[in-house]
C-alpha atoms as a PDB file:
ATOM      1  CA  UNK A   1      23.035  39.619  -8.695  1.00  0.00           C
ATOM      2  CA  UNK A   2      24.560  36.182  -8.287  1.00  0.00           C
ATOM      3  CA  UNK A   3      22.552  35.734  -5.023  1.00  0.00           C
ATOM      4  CA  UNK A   4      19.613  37.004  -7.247  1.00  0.00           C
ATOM      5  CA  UNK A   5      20.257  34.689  -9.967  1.00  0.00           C
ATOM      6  CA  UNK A   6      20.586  31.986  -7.103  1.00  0.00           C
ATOM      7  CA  UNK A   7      17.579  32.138  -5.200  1.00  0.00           C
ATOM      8  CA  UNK A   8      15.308  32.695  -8.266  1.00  0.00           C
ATOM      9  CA  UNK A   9      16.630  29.415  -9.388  1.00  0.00           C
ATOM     10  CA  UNK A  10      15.824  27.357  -6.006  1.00  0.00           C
ATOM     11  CA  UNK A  11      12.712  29.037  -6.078  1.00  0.00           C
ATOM     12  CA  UNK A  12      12.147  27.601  -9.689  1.00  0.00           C
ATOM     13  CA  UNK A  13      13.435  24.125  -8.638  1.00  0.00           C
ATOM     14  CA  UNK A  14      11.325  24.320  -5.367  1.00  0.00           C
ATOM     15  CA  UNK A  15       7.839  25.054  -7.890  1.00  0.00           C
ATOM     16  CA  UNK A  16       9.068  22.506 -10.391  1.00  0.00           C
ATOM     17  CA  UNK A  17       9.314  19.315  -7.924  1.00  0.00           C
ATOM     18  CA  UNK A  18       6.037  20.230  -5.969  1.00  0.00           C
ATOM     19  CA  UNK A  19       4.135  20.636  -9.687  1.00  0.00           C
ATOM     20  CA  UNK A  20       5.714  17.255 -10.690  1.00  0.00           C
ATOM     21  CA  UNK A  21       7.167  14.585  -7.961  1.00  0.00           C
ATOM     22  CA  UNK A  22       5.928  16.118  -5.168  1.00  0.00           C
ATOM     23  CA  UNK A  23       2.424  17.111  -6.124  1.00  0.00           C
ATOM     24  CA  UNK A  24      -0.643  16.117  -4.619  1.00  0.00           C
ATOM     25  CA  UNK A  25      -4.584  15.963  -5.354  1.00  0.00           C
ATOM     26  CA  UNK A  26      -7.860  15.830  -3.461  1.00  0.00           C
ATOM     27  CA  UNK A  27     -10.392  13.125  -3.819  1.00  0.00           C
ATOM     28  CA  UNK A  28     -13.916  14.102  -4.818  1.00  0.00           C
ATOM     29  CA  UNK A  29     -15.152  10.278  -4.525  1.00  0.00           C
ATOM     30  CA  UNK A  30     -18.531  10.366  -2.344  1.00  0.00           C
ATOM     31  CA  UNK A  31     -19.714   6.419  -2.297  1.00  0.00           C
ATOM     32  CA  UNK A  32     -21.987   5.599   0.838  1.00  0.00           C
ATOM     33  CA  UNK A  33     -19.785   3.487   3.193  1.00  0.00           C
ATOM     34  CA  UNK A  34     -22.401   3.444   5.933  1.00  0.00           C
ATOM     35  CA  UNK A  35     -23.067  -0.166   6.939  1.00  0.00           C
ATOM     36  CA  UNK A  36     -19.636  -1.427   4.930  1.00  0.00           C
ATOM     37  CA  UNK A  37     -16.465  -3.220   6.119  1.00  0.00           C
ATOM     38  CA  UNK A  38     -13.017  -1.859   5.572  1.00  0.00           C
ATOM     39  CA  UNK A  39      -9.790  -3.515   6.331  1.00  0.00           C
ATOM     40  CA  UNK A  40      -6.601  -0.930   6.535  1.00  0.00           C
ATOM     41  CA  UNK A  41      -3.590  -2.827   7.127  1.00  0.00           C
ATOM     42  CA  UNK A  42      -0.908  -1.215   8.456  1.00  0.00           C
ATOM     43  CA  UNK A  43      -3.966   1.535   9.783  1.00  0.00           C
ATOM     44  CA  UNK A  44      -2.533   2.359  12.989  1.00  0.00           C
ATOM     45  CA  UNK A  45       0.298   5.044  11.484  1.00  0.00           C
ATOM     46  CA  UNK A  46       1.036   7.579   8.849  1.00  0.00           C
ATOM     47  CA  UNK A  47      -1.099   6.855   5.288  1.00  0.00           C
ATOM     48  CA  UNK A  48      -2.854   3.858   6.641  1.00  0.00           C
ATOM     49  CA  UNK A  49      -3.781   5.918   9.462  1.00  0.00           C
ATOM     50  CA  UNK A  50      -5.235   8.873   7.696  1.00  0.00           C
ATOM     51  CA  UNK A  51      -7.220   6.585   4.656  1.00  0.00           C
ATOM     52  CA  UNK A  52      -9.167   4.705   8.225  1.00  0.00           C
ATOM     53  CA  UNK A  53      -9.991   8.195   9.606  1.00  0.00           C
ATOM     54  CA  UNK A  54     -11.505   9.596   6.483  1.00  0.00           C
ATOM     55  CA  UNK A  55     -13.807   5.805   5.692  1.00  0.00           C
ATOM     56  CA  UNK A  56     -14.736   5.692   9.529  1.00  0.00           C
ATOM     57  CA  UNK A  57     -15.972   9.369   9.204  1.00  0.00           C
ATOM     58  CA  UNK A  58     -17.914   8.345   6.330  1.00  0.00           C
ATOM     59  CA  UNK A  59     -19.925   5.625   8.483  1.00  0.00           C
ATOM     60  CA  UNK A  60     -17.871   2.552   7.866  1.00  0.00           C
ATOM     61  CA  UNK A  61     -16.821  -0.190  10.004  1.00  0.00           C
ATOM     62  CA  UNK A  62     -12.735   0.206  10.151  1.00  0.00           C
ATOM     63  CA  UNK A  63     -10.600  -3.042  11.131  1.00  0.00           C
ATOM     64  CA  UNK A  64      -6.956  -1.567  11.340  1.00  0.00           C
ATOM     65  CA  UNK A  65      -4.921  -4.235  10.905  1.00  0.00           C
ATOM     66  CA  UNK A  66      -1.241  -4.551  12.279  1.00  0.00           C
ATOM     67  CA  UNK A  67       1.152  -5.548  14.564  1.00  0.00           C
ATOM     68  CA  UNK A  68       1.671  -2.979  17.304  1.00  0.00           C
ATOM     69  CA  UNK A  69      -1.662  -3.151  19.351  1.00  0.00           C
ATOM     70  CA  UNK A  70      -0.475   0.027  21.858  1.00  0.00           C
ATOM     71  CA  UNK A  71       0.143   1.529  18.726  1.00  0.00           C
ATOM     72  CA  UNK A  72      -3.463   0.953  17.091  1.00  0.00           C
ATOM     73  CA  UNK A  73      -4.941   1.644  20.361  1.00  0.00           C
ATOM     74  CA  UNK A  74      -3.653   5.250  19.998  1.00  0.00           C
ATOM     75  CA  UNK A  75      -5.283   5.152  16.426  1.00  0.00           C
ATOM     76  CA  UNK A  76      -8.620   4.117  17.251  1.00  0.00           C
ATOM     77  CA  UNK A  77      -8.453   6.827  20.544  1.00  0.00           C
ATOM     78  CA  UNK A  78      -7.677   9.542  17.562  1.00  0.00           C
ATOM     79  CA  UNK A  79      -9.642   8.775  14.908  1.00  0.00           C
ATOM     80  CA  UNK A  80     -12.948   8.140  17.539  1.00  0.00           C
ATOM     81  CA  UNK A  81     -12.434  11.337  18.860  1.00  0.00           C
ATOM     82  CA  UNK A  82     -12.095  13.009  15.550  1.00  0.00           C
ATOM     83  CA  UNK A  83     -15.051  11.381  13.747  1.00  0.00           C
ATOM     84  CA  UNK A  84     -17.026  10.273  16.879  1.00  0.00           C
ATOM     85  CA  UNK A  85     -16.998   6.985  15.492  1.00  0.00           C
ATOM     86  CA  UNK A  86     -17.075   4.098  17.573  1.00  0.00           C
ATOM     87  CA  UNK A  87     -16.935   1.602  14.517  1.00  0.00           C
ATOM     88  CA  UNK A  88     -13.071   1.183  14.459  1.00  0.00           C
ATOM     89  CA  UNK A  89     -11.237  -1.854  16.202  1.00  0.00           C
ATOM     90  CA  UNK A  90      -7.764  -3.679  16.276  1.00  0.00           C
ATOM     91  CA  UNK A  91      -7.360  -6.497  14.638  1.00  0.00           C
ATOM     92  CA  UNK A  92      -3.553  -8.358  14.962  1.00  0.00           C
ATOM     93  CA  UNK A  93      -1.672  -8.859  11.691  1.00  0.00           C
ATOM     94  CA  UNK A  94       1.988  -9.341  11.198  1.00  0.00           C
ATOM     95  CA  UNK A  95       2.540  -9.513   7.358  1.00  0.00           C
ATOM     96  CA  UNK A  96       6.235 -10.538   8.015  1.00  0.00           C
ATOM     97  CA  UNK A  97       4.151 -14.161   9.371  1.00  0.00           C
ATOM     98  CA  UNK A  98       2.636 -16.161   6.970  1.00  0.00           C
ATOM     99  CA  UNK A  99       1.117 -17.785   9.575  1.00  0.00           C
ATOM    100  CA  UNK A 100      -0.226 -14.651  11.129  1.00  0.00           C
ATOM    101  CA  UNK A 101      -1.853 -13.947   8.099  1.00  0.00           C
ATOM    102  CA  UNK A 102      -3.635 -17.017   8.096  1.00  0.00           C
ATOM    103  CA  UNK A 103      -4.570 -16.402  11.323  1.00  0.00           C
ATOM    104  CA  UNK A 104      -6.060 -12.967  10.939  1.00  0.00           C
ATOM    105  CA  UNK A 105      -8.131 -14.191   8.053  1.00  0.00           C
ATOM    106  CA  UNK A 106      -9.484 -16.902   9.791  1.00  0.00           C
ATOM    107  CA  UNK A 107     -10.672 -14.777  12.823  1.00  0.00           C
ATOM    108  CA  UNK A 108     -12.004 -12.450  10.433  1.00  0.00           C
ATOM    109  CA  UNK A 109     -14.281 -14.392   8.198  1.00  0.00           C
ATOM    110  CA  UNK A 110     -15.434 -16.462  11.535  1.00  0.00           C
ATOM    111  CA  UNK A 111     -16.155 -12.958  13.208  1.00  0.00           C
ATOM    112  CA  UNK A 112     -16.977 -10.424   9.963  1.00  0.00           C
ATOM    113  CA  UNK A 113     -20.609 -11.028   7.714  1.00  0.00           C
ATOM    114  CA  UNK A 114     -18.604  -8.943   4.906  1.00  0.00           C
ATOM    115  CA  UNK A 115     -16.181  -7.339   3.574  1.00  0.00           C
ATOM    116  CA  UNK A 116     -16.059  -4.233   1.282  1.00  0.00           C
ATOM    117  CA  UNK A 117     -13.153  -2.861   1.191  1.00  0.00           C
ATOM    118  CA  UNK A 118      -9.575  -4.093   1.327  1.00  0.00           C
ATOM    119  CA  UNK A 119      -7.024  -1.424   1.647  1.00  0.00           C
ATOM    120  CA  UNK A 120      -3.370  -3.368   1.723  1.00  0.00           C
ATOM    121  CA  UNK A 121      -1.422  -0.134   2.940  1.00  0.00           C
ATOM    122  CA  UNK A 122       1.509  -1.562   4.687  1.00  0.00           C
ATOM    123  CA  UNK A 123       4.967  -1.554   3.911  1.00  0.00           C
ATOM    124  CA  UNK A 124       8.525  -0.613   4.785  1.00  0.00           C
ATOM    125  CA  UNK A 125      12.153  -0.204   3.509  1.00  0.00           C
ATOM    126  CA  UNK A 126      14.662  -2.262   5.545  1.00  0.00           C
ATOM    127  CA  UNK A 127      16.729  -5.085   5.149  1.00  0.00           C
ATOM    128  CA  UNK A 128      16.478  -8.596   7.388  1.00  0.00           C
ATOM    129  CA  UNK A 129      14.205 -11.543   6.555  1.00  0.00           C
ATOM    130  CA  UNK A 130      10.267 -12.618   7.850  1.00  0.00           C
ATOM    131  CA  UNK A 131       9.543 -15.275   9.935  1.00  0.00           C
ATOM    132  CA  UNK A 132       9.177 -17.513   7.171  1.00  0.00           C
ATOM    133  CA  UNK A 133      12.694 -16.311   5.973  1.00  0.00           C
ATOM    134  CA  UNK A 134      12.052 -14.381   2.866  1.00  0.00           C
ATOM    135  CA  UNK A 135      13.450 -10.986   2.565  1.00  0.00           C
ATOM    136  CA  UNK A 136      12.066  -8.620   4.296  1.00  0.00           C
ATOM    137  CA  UNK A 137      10.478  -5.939   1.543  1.00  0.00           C
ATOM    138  CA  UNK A 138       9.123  -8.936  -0.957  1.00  0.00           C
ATOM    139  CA  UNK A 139       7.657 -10.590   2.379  1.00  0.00           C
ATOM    140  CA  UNK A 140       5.731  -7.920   3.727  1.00  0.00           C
ATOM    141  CA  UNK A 141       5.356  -5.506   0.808  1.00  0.00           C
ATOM    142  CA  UNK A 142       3.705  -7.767  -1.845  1.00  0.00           C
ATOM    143  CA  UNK A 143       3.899 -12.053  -0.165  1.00  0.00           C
ATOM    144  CA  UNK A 144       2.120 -11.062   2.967  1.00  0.00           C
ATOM    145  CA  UNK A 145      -0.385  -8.686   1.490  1.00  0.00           C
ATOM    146  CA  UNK A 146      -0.651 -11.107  -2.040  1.00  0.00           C
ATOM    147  CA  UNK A 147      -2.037 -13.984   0.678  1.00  0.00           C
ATOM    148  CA  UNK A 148      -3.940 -11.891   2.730  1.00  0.00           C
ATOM    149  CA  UNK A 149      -6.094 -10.617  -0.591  1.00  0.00           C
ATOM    150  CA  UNK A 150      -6.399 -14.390  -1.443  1.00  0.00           C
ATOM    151  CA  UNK A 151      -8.081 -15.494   1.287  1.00  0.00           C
ATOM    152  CA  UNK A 152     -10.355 -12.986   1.663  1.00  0.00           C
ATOM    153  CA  UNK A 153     -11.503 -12.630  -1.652  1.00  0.00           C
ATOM    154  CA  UNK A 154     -14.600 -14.965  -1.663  1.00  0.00           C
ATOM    155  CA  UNK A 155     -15.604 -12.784   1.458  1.00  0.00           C
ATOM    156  CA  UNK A 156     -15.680  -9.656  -0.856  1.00  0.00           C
ATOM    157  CA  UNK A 157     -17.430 -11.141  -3.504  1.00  0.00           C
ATOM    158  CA  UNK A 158     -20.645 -12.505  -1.184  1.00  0.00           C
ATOM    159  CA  UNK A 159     -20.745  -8.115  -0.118  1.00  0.00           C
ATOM    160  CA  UNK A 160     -20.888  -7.509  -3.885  1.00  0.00           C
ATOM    161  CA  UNK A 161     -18.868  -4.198  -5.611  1.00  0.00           C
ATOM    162  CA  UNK A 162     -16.050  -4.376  -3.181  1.00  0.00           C
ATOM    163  CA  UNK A 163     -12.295  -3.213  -4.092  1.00  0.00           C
ATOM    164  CA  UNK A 164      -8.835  -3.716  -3.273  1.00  0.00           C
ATOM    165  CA  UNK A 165      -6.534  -1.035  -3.331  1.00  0.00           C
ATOM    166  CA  UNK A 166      -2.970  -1.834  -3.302  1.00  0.00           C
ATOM    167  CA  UNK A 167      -0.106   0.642  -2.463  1.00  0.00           C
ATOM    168  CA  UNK A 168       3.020   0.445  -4.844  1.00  0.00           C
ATOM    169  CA  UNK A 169       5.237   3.905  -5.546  1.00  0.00           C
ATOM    170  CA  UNK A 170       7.003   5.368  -8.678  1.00  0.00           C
ATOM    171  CA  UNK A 171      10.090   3.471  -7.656  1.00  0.00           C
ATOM    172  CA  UNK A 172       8.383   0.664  -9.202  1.00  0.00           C
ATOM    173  CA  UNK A 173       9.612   1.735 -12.471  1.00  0.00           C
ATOM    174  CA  UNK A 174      13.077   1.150 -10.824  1.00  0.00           C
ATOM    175  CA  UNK A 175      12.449  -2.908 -10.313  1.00  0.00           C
ATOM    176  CA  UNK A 176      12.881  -5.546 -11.605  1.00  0.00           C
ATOM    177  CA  UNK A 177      12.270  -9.461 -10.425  1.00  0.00           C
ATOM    178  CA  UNK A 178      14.502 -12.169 -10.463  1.00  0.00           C
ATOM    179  CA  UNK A 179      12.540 -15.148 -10.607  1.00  0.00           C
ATOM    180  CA  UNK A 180      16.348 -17.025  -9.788  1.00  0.00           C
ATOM    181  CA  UNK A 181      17.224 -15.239  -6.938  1.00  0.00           C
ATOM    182  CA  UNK A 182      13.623 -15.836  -6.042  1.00  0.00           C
ATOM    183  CA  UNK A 183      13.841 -19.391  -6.199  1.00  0.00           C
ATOM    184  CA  UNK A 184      17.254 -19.958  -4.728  1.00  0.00           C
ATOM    185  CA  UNK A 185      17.357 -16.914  -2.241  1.00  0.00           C
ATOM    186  CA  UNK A 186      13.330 -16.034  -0.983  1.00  0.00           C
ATOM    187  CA  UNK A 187      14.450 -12.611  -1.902  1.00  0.00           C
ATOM    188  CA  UNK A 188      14.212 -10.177  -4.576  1.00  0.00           C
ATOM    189  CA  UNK A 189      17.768  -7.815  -3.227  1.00  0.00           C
ATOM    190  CA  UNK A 190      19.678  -7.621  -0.239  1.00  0.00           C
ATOM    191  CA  UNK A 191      22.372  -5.995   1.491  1.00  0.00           C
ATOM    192  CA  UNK A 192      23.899  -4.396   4.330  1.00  0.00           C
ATOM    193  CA  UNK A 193      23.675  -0.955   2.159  1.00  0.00           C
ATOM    194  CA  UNK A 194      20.547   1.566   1.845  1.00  0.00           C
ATOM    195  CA  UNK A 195      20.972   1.394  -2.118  1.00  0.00           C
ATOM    196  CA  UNK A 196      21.079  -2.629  -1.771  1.00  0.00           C
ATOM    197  CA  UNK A 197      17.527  -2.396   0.153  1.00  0.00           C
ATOM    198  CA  UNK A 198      16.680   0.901  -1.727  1.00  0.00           C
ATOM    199  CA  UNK A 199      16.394  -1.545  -5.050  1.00  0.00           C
ATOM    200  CA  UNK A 200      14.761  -4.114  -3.146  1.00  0.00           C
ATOM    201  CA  UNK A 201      12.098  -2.399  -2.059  1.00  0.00           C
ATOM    202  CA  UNK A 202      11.533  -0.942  -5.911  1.00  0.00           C
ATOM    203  CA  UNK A 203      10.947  -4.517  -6.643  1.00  0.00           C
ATOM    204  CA  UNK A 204       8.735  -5.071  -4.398  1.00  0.00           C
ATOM    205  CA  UNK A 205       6.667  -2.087  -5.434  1.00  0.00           C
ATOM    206  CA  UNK A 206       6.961  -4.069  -9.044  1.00  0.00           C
ATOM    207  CA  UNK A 207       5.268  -6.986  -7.416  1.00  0.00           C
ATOM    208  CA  UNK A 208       2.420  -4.457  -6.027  1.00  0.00           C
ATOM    209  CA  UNK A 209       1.812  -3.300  -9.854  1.00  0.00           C
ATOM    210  CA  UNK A 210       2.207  -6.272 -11.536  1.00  0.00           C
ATOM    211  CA  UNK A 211      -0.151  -8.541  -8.456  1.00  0.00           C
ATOM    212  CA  UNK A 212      -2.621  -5.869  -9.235  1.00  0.00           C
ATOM    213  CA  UNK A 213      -2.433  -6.428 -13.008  1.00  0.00           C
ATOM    214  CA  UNK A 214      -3.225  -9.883 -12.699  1.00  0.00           C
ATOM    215  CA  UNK A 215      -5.484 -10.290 -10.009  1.00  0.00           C
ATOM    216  CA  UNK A 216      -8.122  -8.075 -12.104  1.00  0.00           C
ATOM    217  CA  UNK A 217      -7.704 -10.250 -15.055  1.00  0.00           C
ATOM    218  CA  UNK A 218      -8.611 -13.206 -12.537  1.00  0.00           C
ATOM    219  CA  UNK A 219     -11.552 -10.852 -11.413  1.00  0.00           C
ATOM    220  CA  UNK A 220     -13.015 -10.607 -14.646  1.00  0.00           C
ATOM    221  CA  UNK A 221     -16.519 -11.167 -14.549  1.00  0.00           C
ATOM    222  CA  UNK A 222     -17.087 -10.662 -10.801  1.00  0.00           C
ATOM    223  CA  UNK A 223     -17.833  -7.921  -8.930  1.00  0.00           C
ATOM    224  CA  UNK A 224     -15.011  -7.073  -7.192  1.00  0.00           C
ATOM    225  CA  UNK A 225     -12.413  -4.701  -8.882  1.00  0.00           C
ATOM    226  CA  UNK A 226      -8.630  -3.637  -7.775  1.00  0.00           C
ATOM    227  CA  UNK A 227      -6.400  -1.005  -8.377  1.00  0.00           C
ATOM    228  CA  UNK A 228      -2.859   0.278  -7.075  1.00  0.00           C
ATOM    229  CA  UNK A 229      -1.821   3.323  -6.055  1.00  0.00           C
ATOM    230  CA  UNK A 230       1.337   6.119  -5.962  1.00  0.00           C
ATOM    231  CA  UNK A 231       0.739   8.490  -3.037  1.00  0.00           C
ATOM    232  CA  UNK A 232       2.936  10.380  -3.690  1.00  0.00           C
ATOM    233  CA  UNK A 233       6.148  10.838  -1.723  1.00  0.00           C
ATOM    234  CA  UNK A 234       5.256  11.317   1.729  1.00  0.00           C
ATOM    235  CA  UNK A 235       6.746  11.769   5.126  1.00  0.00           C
ATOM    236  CA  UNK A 236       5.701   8.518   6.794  1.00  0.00           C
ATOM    237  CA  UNK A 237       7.043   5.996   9.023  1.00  0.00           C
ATOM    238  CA  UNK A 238       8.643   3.388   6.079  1.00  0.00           C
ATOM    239  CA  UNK A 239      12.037   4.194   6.080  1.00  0.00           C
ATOM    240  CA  UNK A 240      12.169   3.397  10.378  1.00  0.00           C
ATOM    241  CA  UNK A 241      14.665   1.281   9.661  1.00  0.00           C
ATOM    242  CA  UNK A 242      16.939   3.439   7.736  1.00  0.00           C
ATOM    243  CA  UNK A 243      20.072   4.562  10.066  1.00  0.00           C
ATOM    244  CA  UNK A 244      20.788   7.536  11.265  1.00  0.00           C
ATOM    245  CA  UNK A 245      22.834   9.288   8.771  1.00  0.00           C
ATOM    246  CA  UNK A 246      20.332   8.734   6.101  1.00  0.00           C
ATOM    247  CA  UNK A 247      17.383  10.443   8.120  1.00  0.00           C
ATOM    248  CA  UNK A 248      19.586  12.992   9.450  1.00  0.00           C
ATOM    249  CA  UNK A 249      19.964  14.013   5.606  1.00  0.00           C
ATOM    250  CA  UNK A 250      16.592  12.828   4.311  1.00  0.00           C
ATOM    251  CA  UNK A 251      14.459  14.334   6.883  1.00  0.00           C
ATOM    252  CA  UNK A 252      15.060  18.144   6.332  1.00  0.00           C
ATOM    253  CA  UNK A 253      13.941  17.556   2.872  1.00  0.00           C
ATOM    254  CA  UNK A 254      11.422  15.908   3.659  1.00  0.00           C
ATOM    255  CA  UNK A 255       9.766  18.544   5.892  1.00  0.00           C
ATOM    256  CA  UNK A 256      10.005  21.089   3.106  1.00  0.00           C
ATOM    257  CA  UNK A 257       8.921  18.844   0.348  1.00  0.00           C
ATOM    258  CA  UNK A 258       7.420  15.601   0.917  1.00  0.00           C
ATOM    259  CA  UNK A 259       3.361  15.225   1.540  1.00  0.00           C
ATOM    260  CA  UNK A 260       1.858  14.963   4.676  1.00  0.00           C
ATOM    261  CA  UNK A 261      -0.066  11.527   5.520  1.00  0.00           C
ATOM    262  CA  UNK A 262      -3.680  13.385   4.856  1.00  0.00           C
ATOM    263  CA  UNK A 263      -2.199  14.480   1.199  1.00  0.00           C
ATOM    264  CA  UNK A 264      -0.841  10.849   0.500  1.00  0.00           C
ATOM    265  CA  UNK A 265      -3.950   9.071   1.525  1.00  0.00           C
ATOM    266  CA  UNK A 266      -5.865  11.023  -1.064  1.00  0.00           C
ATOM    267  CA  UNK A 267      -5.292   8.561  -4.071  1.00  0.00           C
ATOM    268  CA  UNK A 268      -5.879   5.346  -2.169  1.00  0.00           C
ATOM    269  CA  UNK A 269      -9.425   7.062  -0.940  1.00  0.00           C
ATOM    270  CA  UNK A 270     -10.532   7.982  -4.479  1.00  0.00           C
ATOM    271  CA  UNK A 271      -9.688   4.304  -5.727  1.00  0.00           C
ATOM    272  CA  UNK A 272     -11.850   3.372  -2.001  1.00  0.00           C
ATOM    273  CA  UNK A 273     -14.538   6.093  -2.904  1.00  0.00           C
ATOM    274  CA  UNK A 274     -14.827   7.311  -6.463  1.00  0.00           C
ATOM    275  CA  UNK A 275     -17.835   6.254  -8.283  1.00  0.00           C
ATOM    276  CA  UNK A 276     -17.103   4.524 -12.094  1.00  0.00           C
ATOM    277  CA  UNK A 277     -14.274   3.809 -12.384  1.00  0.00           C
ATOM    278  CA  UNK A 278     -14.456  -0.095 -12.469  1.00  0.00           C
ATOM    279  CA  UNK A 279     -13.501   0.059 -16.176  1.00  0.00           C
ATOM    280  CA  UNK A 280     -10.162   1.021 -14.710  1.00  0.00           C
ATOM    281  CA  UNK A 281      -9.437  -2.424 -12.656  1.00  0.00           C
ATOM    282  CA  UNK A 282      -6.128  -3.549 -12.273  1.00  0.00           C
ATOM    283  CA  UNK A 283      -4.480  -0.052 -13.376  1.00  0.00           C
ATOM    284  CA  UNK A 284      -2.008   2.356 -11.527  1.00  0.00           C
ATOM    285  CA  UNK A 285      -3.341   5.433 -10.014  1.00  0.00           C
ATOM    286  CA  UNK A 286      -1.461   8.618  -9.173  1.00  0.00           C
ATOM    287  CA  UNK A 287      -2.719  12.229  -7.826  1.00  0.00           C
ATOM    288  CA  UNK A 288      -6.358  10.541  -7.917  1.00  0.00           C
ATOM    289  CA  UNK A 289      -6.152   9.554 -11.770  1.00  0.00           C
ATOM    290  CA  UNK A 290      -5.036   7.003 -13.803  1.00  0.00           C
ATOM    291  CA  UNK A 291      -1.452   6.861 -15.339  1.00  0.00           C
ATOM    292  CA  UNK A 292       0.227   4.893 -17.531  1.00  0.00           C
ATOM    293  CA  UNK A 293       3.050   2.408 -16.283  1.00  0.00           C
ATOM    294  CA  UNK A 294       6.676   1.215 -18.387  1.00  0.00           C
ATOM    295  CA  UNK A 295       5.931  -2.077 -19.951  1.00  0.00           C
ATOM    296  CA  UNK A 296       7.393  -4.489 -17.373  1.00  0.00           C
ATOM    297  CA  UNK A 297       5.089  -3.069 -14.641  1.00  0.00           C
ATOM    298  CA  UNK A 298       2.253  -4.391 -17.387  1.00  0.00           C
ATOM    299  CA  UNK A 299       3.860  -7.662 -18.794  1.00  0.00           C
ATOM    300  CA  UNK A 300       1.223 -10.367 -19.106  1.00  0.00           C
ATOM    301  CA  UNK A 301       3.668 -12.988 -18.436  1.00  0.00           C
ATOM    302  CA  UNK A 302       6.034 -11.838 -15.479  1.00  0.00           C
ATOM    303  CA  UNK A 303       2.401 -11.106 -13.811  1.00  0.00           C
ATOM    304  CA  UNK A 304       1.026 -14.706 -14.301  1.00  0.00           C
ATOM    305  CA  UNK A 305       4.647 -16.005 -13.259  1.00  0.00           C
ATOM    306  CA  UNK A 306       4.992 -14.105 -10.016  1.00  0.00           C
ATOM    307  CA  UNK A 307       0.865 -14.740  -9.377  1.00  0.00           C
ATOM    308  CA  UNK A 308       2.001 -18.698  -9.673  1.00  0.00           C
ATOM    309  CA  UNK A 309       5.084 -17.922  -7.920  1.00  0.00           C
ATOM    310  CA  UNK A 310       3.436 -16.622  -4.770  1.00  0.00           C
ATOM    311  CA  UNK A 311       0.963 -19.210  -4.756  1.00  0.00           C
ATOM    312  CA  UNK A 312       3.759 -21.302  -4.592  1.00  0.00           C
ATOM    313  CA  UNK A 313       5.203 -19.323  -1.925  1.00  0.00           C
ATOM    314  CA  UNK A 314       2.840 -18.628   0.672  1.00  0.00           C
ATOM    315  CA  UNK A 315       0.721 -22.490   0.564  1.00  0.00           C
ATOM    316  CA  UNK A 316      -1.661 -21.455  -1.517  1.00  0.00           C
ATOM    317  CA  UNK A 317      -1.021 -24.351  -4.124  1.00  0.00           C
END
């Protein structure tokens, strides 16, 4: 009976988390992307991967952009043989380089007529600092990506109705920014410790939510819109850096729980694809619909500081 009693409950628990944290959706968005520009960053793995094989199978021209070009290589061989596109190229981006972002961005708007689409999919959990010496997570996950949409903005408005589509994650709700540490540090958390870089990557995620709640007031009145997205929790490449104790434990959970990449791209392709839903800009999108965030991941006035902040940050002002 106890055994009984025991299973019936896992069971339970097993239904429960893949109804609620671990559930998924399908998109049903079906906008023409024939003859439209897409830039994936972080395309050539996992989420990023999957979101560039579903838009180049719809007709579009897919830029993946990263670092690791044997890595995109093997992306572009995979997704041409699965769509038969031939509409899909490398393009090198290292988020972790201000620099390299500038770079990119100037090599795309000299060699790109448009741009439809921008997709900023990249990210990771680790500790260590970018090139430019900010920590790691704030660097790539929101300073890298916050330039990159910048400078590539006027491009999107000359295509007319294009979107950006930033991915945060429920640990957003988690984070918080220090605007001190900020200053004084170039990091939002630290630490030799997975918890340490656990909380710095929520606050990152923050960033993601809050960047995305400004940037659509500073939209207002163009016709470009911009939302950001919760996969879902899904077995993906961002916790690389983790060590090995941590995977060893996280990874047979993981197999029985978390999303595939094709489930977890599902959200960021309706944002990319659903029709009407420009009413929605700047707002938080989970299981391909809109949800409702805690009321720092909203706060008019964090968002304008860190917006001013970053400018700050990565040369923009």
């Amino acid at each position: 009976m106890l055994v009984l009693l025991l299973a019936a409950a896992l069971l339970g628990g097993y239904i429960f988390l893949t109804k609620t944290i671990f559930r998924g959706a399908k998109c049903r968005g079906n906008a023409a992307m024939a003859g439209k520009t897409v830039i994936v960053t972080g395309g050539n793995t996992g989420i990023g991967k999957a979101t560039a094989l579903h838009l180049a199978r719809r007709g579009a021209r897919v830029i993946l952009a990263c670092r690791n070009r044997d890595k995109a290589q093997a992306a572009i061989a995979d997704i041409q043989q699965e769509t038969g596109s031939t509409d899909v190229l490398y393009m090198l981006l290292d988020l972790a380089s201000l620099k390299s972002v500038r770079c990119f961005t100037e090599t795309f708007l000299k060699t790109e007529g448009r741009l439809d689409l921008l997709i900023n999919n990249a990210g990771l959990v680790a500790d260590g600092r970018t090139e430019d010496g900010f920590g790691i997570e704030f660097g790539v996950n929101h300073l890298g990506h916050f330039l990159l949409t910048c400078l590539l903005l006027d491009r999107m408005k000359e295509a007319g109705g294009g979107r950006v589509v930033t991915l945060s994650s429920m640990a957003h709700r988690w984070g918080h920014i220090d605007f001190e540490a900020l200053a004084e540090d170039k990091h939002l958390g630290t630490g030799w410790y997975s918890w340490q870089f656990f909380m710095a990557y929520c606050n990152s995620k923050l960033c993601n939510v809050l960047f995305t709640h400004e940037l659509a007031k500073r939209l207002k009145g163009t016709n470009v819109t911009c939302y950001s997205v919760h996969p879902g929790v899904v077995r993906t490449e961002l916790s690389r850096y983790v060590g090995l104790w941590q995977k060893i434990f996280i990874e047979p959970i993981a197999r029985l729980l978390f999303l595939d990449p094709e489930a977890g791209a599902q959200t960021t392709l309706h944002c990319a694809l659903q029709e009407g839903i420009e009413p929605l800009s700047g707002r938080y999108f989970f299981c391909c619909g809109v949800q409702e965030v805690c009321a720092r991941a909203r706060d008019d006035a964090v968002a304008r500081k860190l917006w001013e902040v970053s400018e700050r940050l990565s040369g923009l002002s």
